[in-house]
Protein backbone atom coordinates (compact mmCIF):
# COMPACT_ATOMS: atom_id res chain seq x y z
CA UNK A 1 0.00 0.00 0.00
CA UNK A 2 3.19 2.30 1.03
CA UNK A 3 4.87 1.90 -2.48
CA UNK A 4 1.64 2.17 -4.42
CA UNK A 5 0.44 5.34 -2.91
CA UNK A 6 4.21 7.15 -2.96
CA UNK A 7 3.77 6.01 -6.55
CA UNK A 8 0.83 7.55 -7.13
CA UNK A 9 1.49 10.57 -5.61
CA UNK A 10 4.60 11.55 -7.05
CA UNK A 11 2.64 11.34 -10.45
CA UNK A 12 0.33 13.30 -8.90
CA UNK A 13 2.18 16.38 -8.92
CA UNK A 14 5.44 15.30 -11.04
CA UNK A 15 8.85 17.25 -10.52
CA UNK A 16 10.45 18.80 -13.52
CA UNK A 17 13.39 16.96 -12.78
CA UNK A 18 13.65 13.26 -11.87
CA UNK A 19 16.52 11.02 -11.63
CA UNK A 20 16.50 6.99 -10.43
CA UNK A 21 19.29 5.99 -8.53
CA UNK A 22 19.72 2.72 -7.11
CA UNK A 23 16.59 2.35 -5.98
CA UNK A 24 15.82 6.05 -4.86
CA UNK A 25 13.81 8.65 -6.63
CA UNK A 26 15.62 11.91 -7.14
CA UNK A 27 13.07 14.83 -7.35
CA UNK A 28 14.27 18.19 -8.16
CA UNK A 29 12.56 21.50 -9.03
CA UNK A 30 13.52 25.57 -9.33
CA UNK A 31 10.38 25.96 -6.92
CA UNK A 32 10.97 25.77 -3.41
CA UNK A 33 8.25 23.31 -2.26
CA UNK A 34 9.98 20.27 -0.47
CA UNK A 35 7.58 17.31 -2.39
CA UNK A 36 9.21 18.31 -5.95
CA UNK A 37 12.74 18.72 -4.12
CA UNK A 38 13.41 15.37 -2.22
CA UNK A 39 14.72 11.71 -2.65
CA UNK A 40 12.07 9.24 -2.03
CA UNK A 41 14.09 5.91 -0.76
CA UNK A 42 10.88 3.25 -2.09
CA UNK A 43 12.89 0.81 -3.26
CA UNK A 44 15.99 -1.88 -2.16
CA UNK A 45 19.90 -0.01 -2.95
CA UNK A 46 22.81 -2.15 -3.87
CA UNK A 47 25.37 0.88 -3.49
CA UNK A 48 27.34 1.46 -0.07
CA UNK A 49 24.51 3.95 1.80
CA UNK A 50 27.69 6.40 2.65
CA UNK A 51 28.43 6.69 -1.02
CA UNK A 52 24.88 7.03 -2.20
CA UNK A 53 24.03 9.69 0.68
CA UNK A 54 27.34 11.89 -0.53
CA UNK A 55 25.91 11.83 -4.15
CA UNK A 56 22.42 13.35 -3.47
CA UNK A 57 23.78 16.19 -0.88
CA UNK A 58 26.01 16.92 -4.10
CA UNK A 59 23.07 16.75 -6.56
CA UNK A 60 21.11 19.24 -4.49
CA UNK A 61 24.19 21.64 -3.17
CA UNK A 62 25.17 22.54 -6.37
CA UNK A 63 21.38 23.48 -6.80
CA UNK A 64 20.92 26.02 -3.82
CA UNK A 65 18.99 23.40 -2.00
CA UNK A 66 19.05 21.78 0.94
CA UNK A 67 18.80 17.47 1.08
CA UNK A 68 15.84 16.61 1.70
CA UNK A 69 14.40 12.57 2.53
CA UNK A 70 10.91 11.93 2.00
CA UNK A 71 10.25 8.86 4.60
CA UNK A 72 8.06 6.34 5.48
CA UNK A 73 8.51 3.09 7.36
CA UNK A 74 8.67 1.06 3.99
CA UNK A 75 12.06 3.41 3.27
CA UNK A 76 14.79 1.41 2.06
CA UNK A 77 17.44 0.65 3.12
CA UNK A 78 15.86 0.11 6.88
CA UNK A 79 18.57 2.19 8.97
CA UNK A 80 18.45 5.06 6.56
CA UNK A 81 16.36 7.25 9.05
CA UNK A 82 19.36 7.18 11.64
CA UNK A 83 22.39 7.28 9.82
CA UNK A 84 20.55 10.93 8.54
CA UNK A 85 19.65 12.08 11.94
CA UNK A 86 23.12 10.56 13.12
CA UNK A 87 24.46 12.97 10.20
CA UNK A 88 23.03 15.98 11.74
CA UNK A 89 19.65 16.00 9.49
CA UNK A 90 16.40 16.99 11.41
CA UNK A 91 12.88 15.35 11.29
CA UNK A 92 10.25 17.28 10.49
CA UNK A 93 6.62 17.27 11.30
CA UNK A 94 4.74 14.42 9.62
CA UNK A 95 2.04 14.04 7.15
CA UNK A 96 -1.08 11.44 7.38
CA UNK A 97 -1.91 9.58 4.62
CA UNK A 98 -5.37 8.65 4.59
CA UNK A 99 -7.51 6.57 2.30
CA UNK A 100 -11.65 6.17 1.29
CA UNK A 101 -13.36 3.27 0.20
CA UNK A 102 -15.50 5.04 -2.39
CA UNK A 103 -17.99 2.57 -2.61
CA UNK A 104 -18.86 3.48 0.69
CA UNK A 105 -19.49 7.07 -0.15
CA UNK A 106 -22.64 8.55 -0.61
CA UNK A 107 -22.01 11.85 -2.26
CA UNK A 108 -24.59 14.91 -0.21
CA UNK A 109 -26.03 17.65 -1.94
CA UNK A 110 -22.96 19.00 -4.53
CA UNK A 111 -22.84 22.90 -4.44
CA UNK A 112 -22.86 24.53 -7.91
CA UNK A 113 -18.99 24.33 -9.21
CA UNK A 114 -17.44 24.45 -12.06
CA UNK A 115 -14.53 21.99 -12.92
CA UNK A 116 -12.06 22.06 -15.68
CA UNK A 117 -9.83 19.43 -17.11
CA UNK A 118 -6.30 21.53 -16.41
CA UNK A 119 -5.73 24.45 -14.36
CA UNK A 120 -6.60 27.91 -15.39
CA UNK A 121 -6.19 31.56 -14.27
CA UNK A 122 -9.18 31.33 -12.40
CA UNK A 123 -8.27 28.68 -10.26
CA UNK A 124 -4.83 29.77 -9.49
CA UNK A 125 -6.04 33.27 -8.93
CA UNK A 126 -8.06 31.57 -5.87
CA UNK A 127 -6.02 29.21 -4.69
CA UNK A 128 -3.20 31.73 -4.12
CA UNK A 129 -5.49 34.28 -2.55
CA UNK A 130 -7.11 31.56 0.14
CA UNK A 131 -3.59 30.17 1.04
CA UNK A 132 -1.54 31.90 3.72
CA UNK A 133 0.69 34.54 2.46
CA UNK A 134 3.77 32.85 4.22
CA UNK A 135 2.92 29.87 2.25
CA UNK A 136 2.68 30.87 -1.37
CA UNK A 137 5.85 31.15 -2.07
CA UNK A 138 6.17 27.14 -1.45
CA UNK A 139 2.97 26.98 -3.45
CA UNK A 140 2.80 24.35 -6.42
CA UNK A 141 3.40 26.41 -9.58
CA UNK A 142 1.04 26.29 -12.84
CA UNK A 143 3.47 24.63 -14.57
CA UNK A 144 4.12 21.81 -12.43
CA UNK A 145 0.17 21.49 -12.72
CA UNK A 146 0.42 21.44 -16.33
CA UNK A 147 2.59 18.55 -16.49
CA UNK A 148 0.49 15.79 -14.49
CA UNK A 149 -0.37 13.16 -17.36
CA UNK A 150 -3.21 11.12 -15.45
CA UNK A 151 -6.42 12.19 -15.75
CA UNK A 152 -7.36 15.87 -13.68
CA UNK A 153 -9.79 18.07 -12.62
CA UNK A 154 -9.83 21.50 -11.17
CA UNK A 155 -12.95 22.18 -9.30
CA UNK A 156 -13.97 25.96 -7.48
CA UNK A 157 -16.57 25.87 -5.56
CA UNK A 158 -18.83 29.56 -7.45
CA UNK A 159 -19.65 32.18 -4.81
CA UNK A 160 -21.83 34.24 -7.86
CA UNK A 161 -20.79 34.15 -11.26
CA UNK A 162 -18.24 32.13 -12.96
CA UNK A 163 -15.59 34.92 -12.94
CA UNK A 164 -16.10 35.83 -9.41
CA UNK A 165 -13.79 34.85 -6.43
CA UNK A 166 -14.76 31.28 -5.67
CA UNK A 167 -15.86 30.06 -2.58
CA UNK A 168 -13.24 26.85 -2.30
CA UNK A 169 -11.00 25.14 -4.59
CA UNK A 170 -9.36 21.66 -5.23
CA UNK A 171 -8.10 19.31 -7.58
CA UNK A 172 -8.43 15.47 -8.78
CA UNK A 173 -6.14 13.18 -10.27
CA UNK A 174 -7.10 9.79 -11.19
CA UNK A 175 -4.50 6.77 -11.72
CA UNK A 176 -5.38 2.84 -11.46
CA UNK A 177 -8.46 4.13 -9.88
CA UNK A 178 -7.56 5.89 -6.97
CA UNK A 179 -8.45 9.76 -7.33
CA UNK A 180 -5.68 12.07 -5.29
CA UNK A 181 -6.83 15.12 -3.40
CA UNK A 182 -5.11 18.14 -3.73
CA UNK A 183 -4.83 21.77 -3.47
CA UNK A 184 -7.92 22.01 -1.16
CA UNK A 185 -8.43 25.78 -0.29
CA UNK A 186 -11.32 28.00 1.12
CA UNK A 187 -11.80 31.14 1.38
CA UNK A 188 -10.27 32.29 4.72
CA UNK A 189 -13.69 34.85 5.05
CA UNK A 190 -16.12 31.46 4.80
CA UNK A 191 -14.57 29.04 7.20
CA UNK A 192 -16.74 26.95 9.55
CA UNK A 193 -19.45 27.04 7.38
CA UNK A 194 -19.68 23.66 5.75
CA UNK A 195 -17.62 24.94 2.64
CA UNK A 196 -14.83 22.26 2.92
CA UNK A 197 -17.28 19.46 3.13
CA UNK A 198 -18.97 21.00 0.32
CA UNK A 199 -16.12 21.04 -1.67
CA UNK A 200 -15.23 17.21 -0.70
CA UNK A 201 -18.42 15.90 -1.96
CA UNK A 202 -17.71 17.92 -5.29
CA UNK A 203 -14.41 16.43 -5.59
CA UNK A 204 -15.33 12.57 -4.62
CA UNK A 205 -18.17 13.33 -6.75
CA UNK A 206 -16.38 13.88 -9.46
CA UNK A 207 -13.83 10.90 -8.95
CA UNK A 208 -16.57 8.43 -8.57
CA UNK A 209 -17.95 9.48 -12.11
CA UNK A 210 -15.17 9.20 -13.84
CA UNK A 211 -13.94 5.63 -12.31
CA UNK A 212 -12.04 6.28 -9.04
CA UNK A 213 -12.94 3.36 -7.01
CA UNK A 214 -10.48 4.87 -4.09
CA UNK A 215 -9.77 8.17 -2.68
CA UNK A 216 -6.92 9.56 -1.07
CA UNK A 217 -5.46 12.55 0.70
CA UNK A 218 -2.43 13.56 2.65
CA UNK A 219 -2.57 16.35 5.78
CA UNK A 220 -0.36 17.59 7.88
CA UNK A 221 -0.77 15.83 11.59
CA UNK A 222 -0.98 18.88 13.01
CA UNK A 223 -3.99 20.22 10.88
CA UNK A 224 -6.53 19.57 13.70
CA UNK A 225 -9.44 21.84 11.61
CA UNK A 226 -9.03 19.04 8.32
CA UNK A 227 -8.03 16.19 10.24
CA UNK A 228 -11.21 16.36 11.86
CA UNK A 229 -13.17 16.93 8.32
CA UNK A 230 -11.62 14.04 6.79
CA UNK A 231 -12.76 12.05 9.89
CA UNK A 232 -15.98 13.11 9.46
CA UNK A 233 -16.30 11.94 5.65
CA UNK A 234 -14.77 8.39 6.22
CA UNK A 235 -11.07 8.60 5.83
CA UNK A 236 -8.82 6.60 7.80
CA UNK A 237 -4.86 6.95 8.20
CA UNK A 238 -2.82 4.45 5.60
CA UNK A 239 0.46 5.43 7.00
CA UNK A 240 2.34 8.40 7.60
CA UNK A 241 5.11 9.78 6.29
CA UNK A 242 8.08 12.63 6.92
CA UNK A 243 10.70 14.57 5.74
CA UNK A 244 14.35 14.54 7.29
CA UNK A 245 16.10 17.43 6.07
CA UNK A 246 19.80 18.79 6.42
């Protein structure tokens, strides 16, 4: 389940750059976000760990970046975690995975929305304005959006006409049947008021019609506000993952 959802989800929202290596995947981006900028360890290394460890700080020094390890406890090899924090890296908060059985989901009353195959100015307007200015410089950029091949949908939730600020936005992708949930905003101004439930529905909705047999979605641990909504509509935690930077 580990492997298939880290699969998944790096499809999801594809780096520019990728690179295999023994067994790791090598992401690497000019944005500053730390999913497209981090070595995903998902599958058994035949190269000395040392050796292997000194190649990817190089990789992303001469890049301006800091090394960053996406982990989970399916991370290979098995004693990678410590020999990073043994190295100095630190651990960051993690990040719960959590799946739906969609055929247990019985969609509620879907607000009107609009939903387009790729991402437009419209969406990105909104998404930017609901997110916290701190964050949107780590924001995901259009680009990156532009480059997912599975199948996608951009959904905003209309406060008014079509043109007019949204009420909420988010966005689909569906591979092997699972539909990924991203990019879930609201406007700050409309919180607690059943908006990001709304917005759910539209989204699982919209998997469920167009084949998604699973959903899944990944939130910070310490996002009390959505961990709660996804409780509410079903989801349970997978597995969790973090990221061990230097």
């Amino acid at each position: 389940m580990i492997r298939l959802l880290e699969e998944i989800s790096n499809n999801a929202l594809p780096a520019p750059y990728t690179l295999q290596y023994d067994g790791w995947i090598i992401r690497l981006a000019d944005a500053t976000m730390r999913r497209a900028n981090s070595v995903s360890p998902l599958y058994p290394s035949t190269l000395p760990l040392s050796e292997k460890i000194a190649y990817v700080e190089s990789l992303y020094a001469a890049r301006g970046r800091p090394t960053v390890f996406k982990m989970t406890n399916a991370a290979h090899p098995t004693d990678l975690a410590q020999t990073l924090l043994d190295r100095g890296y630190q651990q960051t908060v993690s990040t719960s995975v959590q799946t739906l059985d969609l055929a247990a989901y019985t969609p509620r009353l879907i607000p009107a929305h609009v939903i387009t195959p790729r991402i437009d100015a419209l969406w990105d307007r909104d998404h930017t304005a609901f997110s916290p200015p701190d964050e949107r410089p780590r924001l995901t950029p259009p680009a990156m959006y532009d480059a997912i091949i599975p199948q996608t949908g951009f959904i905003r939730i209309l406060h008014g006409d079509a043109d007019a600020p949204a009420k909420a936005v988010g966005m689909g992708v569906i591979e092997h049947g699972w539909l990924g949930i991203y990019g879930v905003a609201v406007d700050p101004s409309l919180r607690n008021q059943g908006i990001g439930m709304a917005l759910m529905d539209a989204l699982l909705a919209w998997g469920i019609n167009n084949g998604a047999r699973h959903a899944y979605l990944q939130v910070m641990t310490v996002n009390a506000p959505a961990m709660r909504l996804y409780q509410k509509i079903g989801f349970t935690e997978a597995y969790q993952y973090w990221y061990i930077q230097k």
